[in-house]
N, C-alpha and C. Protein backbone atom coordinates (compact mmCIF):
# COMPACT_ATOMS: atom_id res chain seq x y z
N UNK A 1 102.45 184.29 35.33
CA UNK A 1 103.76 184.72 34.96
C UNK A 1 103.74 185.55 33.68
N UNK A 2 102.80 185.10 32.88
CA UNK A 2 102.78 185.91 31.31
C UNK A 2 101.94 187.34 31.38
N UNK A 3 101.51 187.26 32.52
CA UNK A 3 100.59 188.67 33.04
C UNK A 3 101.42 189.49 33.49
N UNK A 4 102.52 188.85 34.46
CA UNK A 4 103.15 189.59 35.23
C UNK A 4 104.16 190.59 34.22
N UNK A 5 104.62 189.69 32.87
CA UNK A 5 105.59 190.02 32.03
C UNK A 5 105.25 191.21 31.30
N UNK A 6 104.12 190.77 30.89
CA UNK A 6 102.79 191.58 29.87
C UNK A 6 102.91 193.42 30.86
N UNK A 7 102.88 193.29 32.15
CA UNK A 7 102.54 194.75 32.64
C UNK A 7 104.28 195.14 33.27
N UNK A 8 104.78 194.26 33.10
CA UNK A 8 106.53 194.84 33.25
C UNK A 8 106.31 195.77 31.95
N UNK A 9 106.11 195.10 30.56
CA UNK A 9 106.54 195.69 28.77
C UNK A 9 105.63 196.53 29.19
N UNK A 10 104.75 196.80 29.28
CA UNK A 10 103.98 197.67 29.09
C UNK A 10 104.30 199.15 30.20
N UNK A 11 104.82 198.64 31.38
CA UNK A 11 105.58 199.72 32.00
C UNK A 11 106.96 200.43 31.59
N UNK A 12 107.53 199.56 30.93
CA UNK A 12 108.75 199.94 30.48
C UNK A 12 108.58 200.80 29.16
N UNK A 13 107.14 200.28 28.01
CA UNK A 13 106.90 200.77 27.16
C UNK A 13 106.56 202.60 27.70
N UNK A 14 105.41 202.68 28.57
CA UNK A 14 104.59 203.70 29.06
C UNK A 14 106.23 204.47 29.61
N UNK A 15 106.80 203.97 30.40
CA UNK A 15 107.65 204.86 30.83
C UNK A 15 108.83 205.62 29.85
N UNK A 16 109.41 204.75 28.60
CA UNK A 16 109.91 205.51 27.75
C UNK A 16 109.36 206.48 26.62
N UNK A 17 108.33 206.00 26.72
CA UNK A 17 107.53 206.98 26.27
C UNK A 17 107.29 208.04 26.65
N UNK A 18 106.89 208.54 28.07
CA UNK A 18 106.98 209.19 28.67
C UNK A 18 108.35 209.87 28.61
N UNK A 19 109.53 209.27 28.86
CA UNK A 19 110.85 209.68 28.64
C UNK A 19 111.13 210.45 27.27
N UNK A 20 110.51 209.51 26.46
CA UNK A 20 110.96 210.16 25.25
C UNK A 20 110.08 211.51 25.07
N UNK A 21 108.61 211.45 25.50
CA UNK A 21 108.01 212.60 25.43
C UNK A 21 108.69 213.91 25.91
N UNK A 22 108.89 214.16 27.23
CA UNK A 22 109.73 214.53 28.10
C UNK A 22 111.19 215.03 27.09
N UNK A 23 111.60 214.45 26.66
CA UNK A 23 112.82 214.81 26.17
C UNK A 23 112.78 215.46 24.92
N UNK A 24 111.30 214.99 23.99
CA UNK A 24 110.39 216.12 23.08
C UNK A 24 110.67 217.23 23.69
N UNK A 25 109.71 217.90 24.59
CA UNK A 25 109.42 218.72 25.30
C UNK A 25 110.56 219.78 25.38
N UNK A 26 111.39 218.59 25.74
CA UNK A 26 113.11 219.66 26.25
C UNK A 26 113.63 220.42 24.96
N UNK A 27 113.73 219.43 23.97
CA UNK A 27 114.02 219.57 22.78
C UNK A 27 113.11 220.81 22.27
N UNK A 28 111.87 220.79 22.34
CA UNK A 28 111.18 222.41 21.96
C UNK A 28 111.21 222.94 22.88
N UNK A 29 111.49 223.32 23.58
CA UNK A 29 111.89 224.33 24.96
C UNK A 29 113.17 224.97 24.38
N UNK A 30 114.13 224.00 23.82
CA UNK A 30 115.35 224.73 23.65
C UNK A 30 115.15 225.88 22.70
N UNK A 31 114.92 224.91 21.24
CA UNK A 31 114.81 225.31 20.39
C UNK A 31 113.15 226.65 19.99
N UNK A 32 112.34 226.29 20.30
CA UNK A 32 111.46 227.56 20.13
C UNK A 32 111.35 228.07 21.43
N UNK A 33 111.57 228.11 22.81
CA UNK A 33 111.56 228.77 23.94
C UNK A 33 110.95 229.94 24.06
N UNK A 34 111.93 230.88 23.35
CA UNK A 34 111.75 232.38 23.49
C UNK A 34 110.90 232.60 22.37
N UNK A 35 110.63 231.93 21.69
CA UNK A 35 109.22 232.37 20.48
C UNK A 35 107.92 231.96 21.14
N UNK A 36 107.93 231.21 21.70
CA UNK A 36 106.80 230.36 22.52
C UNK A 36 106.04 231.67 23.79
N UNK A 37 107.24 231.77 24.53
CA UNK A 37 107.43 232.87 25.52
C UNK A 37 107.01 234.14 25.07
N UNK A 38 108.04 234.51 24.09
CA UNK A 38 106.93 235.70 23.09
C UNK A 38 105.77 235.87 22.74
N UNK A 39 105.34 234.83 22.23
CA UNK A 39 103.71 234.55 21.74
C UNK A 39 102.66 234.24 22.85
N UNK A 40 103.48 233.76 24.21
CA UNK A 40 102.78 233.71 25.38
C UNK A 40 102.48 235.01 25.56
N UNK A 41 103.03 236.11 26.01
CA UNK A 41 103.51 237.32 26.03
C UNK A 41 102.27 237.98 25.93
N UNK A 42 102.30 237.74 24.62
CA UNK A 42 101.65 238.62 23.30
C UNK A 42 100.02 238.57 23.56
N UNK A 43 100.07 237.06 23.62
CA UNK A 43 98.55 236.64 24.03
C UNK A 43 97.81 236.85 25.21
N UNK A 44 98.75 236.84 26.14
CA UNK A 44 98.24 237.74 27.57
C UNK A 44 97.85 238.92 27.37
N UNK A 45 98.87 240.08 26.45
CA UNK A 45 98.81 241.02 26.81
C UNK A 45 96.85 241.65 25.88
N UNK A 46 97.02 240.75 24.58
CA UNK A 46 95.59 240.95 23.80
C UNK A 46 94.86 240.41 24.45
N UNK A 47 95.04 239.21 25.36
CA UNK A 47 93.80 238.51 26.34
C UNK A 47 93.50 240.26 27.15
N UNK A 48 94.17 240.45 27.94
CA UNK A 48 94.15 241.72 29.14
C UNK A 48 93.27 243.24 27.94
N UNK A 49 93.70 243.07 27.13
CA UNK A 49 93.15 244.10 25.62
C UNK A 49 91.73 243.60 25.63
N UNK A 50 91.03 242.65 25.28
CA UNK A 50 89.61 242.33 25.03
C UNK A 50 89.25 242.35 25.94
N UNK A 51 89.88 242.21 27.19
CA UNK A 51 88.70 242.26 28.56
C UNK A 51 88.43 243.39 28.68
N UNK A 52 89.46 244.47 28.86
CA UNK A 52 89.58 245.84 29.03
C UNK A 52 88.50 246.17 27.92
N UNK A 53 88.45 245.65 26.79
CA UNK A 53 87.30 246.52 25.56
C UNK A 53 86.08 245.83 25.99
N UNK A 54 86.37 244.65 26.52
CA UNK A 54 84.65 244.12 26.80
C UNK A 54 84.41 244.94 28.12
N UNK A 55 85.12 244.99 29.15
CA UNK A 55 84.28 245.77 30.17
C UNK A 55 83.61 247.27 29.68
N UNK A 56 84.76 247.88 28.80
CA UNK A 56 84.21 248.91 28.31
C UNK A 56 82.61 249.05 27.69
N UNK A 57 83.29 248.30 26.62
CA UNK A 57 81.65 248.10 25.81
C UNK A 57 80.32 247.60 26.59
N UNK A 58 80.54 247.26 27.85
CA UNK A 58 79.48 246.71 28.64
C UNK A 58 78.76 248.16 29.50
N UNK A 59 80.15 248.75 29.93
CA UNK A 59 79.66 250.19 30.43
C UNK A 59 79.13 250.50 29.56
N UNK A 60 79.37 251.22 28.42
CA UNK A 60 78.77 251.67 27.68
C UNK A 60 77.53 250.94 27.38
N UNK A 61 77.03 250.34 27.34
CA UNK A 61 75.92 249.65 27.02
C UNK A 61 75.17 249.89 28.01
N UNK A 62 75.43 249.48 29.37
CA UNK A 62 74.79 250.04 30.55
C UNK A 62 74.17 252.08 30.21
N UNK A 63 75.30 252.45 29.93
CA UNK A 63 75.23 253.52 30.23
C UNK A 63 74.03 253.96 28.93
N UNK A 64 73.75 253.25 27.76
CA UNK A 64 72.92 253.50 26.70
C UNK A 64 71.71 253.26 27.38
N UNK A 65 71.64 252.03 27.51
CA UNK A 65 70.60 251.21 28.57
C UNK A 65 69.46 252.28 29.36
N UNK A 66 70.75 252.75 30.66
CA UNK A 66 70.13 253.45 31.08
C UNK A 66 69.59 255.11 30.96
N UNK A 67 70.57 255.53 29.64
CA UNK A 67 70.06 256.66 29.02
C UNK A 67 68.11 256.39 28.60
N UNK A 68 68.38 255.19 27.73
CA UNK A 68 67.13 255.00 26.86
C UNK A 68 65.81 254.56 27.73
N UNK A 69 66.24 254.18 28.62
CA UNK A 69 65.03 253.99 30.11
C UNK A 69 64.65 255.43 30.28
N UNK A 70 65.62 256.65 30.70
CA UNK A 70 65.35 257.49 31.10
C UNK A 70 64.62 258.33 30.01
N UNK A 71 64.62 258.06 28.87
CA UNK A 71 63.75 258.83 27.49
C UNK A 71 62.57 258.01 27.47
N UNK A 72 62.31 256.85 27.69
CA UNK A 72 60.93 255.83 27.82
C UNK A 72 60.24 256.79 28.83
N UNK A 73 60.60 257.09 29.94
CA UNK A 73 59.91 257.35 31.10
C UNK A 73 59.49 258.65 31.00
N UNK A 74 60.90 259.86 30.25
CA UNK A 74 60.30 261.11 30.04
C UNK A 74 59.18 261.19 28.87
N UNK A 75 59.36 259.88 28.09
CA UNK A 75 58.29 260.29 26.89
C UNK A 75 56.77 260.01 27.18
N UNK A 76 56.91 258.66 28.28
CA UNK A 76 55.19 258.29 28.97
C UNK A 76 55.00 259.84 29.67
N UNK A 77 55.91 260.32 30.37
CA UNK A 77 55.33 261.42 31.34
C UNK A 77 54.67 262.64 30.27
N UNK A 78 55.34 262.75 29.15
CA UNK A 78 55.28 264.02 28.02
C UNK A 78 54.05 263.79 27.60
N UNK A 79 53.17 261.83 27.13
CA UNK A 79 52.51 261.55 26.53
C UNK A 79 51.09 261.43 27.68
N UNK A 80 51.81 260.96 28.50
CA UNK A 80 50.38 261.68 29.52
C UNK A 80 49.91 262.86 29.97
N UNK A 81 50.88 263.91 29.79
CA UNK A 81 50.57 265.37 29.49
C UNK A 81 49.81 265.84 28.58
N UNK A 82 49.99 265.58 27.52
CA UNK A 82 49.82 265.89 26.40
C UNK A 82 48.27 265.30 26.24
N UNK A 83 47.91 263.80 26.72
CA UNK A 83 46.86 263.27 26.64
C UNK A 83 45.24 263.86 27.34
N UNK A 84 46.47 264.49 28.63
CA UNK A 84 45.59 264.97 29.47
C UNK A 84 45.21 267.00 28.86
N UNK A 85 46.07 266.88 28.14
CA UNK A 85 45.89 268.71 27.63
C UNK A 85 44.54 268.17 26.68
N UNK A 86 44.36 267.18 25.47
CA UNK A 86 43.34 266.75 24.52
C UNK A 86 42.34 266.39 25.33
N UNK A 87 42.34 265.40 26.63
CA UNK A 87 41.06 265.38 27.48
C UNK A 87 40.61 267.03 27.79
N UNK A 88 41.06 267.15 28.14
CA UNK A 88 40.42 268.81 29.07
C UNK A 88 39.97 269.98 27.61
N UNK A 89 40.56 269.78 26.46
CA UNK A 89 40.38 270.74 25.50
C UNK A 89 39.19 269.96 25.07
N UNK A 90 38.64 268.86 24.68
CA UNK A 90 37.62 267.96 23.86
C UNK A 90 36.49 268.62 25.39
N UNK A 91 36.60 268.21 26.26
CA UNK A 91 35.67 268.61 27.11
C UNK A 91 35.11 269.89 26.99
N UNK A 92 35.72 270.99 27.15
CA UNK A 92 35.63 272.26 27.06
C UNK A 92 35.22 272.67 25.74
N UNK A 93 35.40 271.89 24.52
CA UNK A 93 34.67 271.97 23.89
C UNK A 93 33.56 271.62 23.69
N UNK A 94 33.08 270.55 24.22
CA UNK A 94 31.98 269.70 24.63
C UNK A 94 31.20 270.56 25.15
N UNK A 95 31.35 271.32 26.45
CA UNK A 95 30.77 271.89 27.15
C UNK A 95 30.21 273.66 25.92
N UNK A 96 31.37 274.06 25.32
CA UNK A 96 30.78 275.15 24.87
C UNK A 96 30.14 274.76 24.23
N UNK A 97 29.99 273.65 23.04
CA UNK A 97 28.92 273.21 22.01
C UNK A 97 27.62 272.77 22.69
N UNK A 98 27.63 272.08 24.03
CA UNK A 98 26.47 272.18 24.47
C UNK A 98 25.40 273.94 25.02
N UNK A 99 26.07 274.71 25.25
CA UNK A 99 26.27 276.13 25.65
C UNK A 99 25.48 277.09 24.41
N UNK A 100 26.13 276.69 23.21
CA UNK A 100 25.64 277.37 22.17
C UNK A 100 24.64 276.78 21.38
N UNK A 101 24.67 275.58 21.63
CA UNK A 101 23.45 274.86 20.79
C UNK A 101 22.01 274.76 21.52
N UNK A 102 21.30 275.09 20.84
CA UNK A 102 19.78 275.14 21.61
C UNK A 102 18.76 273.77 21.47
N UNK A 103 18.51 273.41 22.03
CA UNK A 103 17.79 272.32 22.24
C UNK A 103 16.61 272.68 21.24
N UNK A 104 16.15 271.76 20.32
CA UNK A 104 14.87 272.41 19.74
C UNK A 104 13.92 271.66 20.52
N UNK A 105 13.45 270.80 21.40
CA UNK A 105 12.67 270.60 22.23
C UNK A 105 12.33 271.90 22.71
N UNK A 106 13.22 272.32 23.79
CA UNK A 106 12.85 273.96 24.46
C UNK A 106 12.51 275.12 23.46
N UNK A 107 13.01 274.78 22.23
CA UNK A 107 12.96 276.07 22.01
C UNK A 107 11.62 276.12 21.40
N UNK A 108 11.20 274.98 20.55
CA UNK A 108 9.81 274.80 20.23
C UNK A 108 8.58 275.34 21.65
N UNK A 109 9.56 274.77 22.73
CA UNK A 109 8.35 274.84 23.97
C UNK A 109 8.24 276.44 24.27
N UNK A 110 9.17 276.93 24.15
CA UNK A 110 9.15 278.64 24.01
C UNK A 110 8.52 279.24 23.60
N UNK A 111 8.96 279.23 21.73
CA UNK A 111 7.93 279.74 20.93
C UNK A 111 6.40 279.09 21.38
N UNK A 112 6.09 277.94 21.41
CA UNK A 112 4.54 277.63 21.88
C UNK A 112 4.25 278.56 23.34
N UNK A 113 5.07 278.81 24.08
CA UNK A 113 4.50 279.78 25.47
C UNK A 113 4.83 281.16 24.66
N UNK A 114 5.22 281.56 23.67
CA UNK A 114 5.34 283.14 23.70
C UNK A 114 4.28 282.97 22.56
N UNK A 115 3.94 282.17 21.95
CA UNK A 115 2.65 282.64 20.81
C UNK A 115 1.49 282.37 21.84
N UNK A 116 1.56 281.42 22.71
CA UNK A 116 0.20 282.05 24.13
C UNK A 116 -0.18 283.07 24.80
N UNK A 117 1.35 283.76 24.85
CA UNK A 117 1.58 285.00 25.61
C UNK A 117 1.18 286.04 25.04
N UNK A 118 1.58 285.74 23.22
CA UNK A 118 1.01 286.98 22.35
C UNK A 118 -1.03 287.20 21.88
N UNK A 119 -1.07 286.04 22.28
CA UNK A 119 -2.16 286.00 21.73
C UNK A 119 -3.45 286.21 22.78
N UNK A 120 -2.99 286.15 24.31
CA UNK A 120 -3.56 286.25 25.28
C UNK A 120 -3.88 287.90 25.30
């Protein structure tokens, strides 16, 4: 019986409470309503503002993104050009310095066959 009483008060408590909350509620509804509503307003419309600047700024970022990919790729292609112009010039030089330089092995072996030749 003292249980049963115990969750009557406690319903009657919970429910005016509720009532009275409720009637809070009404009470700022009246009274700030249209400031509330305003500031709702307001905040939508700057919520709808930052998305609009974040999608932006995301394009744009994309769009940097993929600018700066496309300068990576032209600069490997420029730098393997370029690498390959220093291979082929070092060679070609290679090749003329071998071209103009005389072996002194041979050339010793020369002079020894042309002082045979002279002396024969």
């Amino acid at each position: 019986m003292a249980k049963e009483e115990k969750q009557l008060t406690a319903k009657k408590i919970n429910g005016s409470v509720k009532d009275q909350n409720s009637k809070i509620d009404a009470i700022k509804e009246l009274i700030f309503g249209e400031n509330i509503q305003a500031y709702d307003s307001e905040f939508e419309t700057l919520k709808a503002d930052i998305n609009a600047k974040k999608k932006e700024l995301e394009h744009l970022i994309d769009d940097v993104k993929s600018e700066l990919l496309q300068k990576i790729d032209s600069l490997g292609t420029d730098l393997n050009i370029r690498i390959t112009e220093v291979e082929d010039s070092l060679n070609e030089k290679v090749e003329n310095l071998e071209e103009t330089k005389v072996n002194r092995k041979l050339l010793g072996d020369l002079f020894i066959k042309l002082g045979e030749k002279i002396s024969d």
